[in-house]
PDB file of N, CA and C in Angstrom:
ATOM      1  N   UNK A   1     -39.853 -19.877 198.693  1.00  0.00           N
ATOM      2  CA  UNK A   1     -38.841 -20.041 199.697  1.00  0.00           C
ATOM      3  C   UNK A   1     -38.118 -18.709 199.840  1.00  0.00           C
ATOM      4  N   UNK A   2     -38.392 -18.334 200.744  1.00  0.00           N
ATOM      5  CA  UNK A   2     -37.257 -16.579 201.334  1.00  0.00           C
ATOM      6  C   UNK A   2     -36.255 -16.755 200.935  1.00  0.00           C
ATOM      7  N   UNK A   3     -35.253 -17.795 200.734  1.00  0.00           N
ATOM      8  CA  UNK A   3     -33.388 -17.288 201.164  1.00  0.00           C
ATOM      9  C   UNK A   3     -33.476 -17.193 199.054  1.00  0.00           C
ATOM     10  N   UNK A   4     -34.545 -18.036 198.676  1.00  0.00           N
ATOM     11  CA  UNK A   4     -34.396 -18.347 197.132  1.00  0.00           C
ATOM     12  C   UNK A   4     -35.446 -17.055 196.659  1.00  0.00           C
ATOM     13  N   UNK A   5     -36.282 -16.253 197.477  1.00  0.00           N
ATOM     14  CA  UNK A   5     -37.233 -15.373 196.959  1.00  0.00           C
ATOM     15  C   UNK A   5     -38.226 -15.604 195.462  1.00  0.00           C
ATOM     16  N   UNK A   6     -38.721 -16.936 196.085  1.00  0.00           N
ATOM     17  CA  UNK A   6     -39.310 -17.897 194.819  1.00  0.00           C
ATOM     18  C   UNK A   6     -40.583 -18.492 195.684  1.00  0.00           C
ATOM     19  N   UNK A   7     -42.058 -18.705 194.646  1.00  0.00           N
ATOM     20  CA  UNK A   7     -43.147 -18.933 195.573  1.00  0.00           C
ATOM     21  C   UNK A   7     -42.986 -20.570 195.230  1.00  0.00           C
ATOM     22  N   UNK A   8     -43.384 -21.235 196.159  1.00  0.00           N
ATOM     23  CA  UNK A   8     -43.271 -22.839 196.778  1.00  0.00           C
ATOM     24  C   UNK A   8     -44.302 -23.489 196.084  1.00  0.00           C
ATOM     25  N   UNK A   9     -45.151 -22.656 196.329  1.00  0.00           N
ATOM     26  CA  UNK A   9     -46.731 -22.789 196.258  1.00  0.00           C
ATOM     27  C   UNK A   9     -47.917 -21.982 196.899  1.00  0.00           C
ATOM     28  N   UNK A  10     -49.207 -22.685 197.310  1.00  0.00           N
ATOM     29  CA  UNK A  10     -50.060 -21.774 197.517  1.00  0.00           C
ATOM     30  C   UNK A  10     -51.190 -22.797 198.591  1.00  0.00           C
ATOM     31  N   UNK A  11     -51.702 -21.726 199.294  1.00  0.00           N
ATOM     32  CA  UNK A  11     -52.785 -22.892 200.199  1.00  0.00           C
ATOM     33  C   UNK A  11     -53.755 -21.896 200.768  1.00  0.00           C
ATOM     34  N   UNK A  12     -55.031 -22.287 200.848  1.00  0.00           N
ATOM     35  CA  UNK A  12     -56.352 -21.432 201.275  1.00  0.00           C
ATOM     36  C   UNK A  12     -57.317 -22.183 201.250  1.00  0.00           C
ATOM     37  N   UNK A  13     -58.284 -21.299 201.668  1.00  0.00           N
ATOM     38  CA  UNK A  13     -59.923 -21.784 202.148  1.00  0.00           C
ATOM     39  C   UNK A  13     -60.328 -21.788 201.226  1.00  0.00           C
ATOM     40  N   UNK A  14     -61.687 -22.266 200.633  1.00  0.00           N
ATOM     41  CA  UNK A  14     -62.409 -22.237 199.574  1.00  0.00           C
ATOM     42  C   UNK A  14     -63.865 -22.725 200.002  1.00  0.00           C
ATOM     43  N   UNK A  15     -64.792 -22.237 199.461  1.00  0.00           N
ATOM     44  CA  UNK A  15     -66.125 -23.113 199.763  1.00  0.00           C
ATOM     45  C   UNK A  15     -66.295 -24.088 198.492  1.00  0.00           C
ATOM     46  N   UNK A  16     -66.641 -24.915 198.651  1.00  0.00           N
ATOM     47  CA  UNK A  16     -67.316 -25.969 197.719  1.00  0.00           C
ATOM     48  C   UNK A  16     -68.158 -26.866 198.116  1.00  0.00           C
ATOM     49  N   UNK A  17     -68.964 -26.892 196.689  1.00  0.00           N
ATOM     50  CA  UNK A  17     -70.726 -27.617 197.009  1.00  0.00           C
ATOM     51  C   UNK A  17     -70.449 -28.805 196.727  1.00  0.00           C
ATOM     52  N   UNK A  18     -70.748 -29.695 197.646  1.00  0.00           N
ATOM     53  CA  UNK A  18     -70.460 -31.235 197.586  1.00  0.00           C
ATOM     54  C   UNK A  18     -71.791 -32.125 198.030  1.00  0.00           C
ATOM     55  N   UNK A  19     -72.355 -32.869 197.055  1.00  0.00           N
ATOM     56  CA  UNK A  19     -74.020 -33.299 196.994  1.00  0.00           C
ATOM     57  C   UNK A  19     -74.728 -31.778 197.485  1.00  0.00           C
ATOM     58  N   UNK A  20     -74.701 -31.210 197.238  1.00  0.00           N
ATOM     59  CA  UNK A  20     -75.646 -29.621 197.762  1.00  0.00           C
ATOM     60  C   UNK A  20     -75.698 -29.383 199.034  1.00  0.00           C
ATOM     61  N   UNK A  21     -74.311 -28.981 199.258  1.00  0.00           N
ATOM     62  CA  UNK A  21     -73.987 -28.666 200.537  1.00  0.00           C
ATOM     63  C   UNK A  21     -72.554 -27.629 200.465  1.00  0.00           C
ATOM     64  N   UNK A  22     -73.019 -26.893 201.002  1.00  0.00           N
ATOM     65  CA  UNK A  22     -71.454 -26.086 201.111  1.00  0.00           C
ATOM     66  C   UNK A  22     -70.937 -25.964 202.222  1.00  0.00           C
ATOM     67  N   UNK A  23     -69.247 -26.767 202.034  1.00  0.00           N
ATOM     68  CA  UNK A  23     -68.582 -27.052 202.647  1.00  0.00           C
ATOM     69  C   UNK A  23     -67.004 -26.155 202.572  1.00  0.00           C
ATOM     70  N   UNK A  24     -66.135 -25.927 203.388  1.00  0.00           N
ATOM     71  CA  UNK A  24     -65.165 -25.107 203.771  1.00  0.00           C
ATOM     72  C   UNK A  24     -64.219 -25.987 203.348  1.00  0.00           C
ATOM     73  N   UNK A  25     -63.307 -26.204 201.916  1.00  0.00           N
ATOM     74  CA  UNK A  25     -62.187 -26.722 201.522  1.00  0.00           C
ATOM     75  C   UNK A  25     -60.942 -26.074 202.263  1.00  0.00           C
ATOM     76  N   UNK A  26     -59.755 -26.948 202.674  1.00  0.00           N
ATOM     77  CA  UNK A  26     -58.504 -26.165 202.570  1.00  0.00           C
ATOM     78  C   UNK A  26     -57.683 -27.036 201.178  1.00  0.00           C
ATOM     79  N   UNK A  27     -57.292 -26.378 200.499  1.00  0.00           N
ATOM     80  CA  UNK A  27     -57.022 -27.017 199.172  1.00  0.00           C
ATOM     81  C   UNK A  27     -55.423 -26.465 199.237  1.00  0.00           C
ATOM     82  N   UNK A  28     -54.612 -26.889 198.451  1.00  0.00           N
ATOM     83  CA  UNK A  28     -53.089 -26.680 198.665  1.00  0.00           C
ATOM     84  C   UNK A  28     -52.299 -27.070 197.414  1.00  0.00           C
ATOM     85  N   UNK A  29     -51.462 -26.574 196.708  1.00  0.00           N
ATOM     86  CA  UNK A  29     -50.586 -26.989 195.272  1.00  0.00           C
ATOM     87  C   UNK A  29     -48.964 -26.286 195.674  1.00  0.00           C
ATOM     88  N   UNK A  30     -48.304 -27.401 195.679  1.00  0.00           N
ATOM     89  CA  UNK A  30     -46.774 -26.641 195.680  1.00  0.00           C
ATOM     90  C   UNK A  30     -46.113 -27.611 194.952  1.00  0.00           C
ATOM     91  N   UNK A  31     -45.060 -26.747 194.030  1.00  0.00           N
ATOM     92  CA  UNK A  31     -44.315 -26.901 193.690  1.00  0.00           C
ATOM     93  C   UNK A  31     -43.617 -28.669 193.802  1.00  0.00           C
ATOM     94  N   UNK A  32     -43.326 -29.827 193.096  1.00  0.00           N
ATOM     95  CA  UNK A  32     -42.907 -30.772 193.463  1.00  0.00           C
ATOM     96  C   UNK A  32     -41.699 -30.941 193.952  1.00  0.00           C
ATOM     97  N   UNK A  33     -40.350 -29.517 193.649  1.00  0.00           N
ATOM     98  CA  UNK A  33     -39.431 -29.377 193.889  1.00  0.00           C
ATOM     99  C   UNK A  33     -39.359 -29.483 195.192  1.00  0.00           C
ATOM    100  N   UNK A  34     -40.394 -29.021 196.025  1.00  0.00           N
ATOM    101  CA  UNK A  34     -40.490 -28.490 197.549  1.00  0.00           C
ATOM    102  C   UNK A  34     -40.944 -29.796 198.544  1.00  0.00           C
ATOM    103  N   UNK A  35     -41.883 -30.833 197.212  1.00  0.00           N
ATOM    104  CA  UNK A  35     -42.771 -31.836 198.354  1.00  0.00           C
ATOM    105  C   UNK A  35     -41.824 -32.405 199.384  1.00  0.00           C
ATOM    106  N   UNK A  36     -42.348 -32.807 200.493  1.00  0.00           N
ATOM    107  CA  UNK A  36     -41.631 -33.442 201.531  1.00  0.00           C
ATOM    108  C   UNK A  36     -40.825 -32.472 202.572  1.00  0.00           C
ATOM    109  N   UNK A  37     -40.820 -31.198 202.662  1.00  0.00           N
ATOM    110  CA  UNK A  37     -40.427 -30.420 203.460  1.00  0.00           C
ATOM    111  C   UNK A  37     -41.195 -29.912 204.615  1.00  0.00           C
ATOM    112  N   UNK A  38     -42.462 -30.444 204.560  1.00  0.00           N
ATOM    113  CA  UNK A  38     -43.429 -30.013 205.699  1.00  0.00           C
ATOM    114  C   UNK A  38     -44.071 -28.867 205.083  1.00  0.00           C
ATOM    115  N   UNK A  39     -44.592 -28.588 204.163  1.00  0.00           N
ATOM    116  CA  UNK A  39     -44.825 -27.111 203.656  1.00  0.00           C
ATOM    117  C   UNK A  39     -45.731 -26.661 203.565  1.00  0.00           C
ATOM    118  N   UNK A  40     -46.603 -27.636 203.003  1.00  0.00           N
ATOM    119  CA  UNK A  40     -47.783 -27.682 202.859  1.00  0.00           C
ATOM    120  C   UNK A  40     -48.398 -28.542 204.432  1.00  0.00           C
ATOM    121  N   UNK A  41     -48.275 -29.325 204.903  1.00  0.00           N
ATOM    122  CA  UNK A  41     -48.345 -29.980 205.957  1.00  0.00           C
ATOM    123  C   UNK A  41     -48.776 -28.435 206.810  1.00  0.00           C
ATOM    124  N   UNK A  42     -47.837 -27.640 206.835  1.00  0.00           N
ATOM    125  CA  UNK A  42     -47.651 -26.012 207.560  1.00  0.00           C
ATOM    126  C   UNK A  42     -48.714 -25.003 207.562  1.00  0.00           C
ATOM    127  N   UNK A  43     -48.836 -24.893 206.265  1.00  0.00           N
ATOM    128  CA  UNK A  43     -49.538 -24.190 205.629  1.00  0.00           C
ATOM    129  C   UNK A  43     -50.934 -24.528 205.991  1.00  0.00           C
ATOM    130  N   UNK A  44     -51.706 -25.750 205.070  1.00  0.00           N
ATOM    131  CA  UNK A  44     -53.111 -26.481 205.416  1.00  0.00           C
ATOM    132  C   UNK A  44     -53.044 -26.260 206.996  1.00  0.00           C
ATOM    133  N   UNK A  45     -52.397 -26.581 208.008  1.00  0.00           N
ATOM    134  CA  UNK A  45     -52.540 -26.569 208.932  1.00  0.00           C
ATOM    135  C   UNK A  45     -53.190 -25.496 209.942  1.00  0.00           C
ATOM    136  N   UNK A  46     -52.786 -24.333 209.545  1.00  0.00           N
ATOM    137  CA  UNK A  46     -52.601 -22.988 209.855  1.00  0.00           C
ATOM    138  C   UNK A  46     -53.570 -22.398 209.291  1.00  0.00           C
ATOM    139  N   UNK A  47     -53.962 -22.859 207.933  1.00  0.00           N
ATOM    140  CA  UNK A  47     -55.588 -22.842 207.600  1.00  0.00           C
ATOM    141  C   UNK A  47     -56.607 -23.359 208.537  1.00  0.00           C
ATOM    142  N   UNK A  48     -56.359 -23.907 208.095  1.00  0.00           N
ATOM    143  CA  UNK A  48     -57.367 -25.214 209.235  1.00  0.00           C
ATOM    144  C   UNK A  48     -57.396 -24.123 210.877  1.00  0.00           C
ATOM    145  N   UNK A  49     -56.296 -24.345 211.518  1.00  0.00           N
ATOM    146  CA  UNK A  49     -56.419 -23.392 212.594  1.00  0.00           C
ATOM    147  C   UNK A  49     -57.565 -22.054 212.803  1.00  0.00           C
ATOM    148  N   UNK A  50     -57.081 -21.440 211.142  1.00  0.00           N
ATOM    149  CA  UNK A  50     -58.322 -20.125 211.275  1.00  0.00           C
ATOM    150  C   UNK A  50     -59.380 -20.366 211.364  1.00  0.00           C
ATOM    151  N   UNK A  51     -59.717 -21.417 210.236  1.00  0.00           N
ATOM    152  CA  UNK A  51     -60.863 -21.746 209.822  1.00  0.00           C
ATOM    153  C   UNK A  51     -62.022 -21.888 211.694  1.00  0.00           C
ATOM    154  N   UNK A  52     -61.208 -23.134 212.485  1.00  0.00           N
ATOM    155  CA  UNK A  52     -62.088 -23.414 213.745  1.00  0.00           C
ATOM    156  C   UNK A  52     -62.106 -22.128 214.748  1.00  0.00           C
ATOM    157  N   UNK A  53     -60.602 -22.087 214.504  1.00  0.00           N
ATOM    158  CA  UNK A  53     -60.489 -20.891 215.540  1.00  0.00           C
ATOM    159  C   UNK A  53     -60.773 -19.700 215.423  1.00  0.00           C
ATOM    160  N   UNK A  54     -61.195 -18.663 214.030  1.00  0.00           N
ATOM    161  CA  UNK A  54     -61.045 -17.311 213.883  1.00  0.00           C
ATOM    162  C   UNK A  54     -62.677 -17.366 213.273  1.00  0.00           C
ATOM    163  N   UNK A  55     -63.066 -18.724 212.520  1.00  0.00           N
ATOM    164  CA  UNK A  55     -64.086 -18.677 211.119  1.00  0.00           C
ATOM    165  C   UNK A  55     -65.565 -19.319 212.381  1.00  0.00           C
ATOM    166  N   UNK A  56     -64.949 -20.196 213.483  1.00  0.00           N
ATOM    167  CA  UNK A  56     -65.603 -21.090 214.026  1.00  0.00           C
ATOM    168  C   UNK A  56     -66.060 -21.909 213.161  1.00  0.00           C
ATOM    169  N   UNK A  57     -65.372 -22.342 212.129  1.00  0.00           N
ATOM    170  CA  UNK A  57     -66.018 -23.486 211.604  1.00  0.00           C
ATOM    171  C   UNK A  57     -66.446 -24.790 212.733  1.00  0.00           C
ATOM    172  N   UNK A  58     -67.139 -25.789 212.635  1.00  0.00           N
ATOM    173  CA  UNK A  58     -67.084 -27.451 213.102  1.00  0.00           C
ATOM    174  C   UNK A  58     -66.253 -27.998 212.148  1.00  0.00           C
ATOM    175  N   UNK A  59     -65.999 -28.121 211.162  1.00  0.00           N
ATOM    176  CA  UNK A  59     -65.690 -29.100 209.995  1.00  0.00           C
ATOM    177  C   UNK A  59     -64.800 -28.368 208.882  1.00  0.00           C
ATOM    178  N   UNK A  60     -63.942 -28.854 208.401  1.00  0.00           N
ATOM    179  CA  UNK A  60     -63.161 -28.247 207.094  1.00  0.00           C
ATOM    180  C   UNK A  60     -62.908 -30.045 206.276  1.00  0.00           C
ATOM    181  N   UNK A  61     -62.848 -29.444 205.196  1.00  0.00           N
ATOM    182  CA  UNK A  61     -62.620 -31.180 204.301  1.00  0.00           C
ATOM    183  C   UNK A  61     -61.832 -30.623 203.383  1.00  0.00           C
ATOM    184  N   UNK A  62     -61.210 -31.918 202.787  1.00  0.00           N
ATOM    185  CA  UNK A  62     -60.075 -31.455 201.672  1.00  0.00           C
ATOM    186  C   UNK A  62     -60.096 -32.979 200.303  1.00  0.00           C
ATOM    187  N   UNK A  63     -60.411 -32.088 199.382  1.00  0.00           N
ATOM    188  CA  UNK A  63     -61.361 -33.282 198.841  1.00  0.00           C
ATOM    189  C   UNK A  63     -60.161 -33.612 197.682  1.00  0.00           C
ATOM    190  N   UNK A  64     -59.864 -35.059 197.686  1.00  0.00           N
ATOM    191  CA  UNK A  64     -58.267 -35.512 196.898  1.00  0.00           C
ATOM    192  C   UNK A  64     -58.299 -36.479 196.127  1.00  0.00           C
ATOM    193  N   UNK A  65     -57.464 -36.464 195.434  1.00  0.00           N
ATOM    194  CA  UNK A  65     -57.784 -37.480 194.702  1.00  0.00           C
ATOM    195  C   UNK A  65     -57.236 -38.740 194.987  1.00  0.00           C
ATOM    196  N   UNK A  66     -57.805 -39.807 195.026  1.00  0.00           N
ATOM    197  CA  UNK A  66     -57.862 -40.926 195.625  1.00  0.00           C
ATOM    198  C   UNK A  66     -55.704 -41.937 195.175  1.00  0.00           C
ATOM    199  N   UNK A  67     -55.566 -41.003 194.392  1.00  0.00           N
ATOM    200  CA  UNK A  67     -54.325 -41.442 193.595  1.00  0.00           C
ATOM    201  C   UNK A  67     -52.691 -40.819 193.821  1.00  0.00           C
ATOM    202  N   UNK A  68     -53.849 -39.853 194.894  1.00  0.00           N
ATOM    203  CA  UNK A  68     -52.768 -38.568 195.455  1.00  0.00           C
ATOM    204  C   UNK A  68     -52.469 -38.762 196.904  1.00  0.00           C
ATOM    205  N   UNK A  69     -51.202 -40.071 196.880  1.00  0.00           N
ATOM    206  CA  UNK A  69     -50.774 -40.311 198.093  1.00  0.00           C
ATOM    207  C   UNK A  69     -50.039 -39.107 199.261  1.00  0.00           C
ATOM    208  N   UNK A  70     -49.230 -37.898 198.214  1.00  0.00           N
ATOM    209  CA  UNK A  70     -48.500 -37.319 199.334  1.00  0.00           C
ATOM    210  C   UNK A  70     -49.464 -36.459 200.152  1.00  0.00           C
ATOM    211  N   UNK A  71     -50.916 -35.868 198.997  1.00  0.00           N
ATOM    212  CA  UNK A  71     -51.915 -35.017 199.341  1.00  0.00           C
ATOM    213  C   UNK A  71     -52.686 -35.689 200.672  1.00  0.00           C
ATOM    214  N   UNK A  72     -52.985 -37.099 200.505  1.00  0.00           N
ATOM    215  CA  UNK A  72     -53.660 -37.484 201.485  1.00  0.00           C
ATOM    216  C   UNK A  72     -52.729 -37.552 202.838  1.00  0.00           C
ATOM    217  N   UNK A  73     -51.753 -37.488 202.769  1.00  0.00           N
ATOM    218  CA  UNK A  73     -50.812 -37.417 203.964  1.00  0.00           C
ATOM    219  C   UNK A  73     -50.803 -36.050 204.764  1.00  0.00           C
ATOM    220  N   UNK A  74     -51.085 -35.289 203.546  1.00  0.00           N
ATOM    221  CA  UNK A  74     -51.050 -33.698 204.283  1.00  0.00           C
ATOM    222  C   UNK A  74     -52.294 -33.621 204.756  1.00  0.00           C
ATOM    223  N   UNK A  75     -53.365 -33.918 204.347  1.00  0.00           N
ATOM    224  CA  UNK A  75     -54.518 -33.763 204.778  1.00  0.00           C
ATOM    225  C   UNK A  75     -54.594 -34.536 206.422  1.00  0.00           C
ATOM    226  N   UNK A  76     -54.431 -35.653 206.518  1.00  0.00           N
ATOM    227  CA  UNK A  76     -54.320 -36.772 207.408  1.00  0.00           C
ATOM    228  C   UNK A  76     -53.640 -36.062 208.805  1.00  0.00           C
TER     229      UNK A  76
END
């Protein structure tokens, strides 16, 4: 966060092989202090953006764990 000059967290592309296939992750970890501020929501997003728009991907996936309600929200 700028005004606190403290990192939130972190978010990027990644490839990963899923059944033998490589696929374009956007994967994301912040801070729990921060969840619920749109941050990651922001971030993944803006990934995602490059990815179709700059990478031409078709497809990006974000692979979660089934237990990880706020993650699947950001993804969603």
């Amino acid at each position: 966060m700028r005004s606190e000059r403290k990192l939130v967290g972190d978010c990027g592309l990644v490839i990963q092989e899923v059944d033998g296939i490589e696929e374009l992750e956007v994967g994301y970890h912040f801070n729990r202090k921060y969840w619920g501020r749109g941050f990651a929501t922001e971030a993944a997003r803006a990934c995602m953006d490059y990815a179709f728009e700059r990478l031409g991907r078709r497809r990006v996936i974000s692979m979660i764990r089934p237990d990880n309600a706020p993650s699947r929200r950001v993804a969603e």
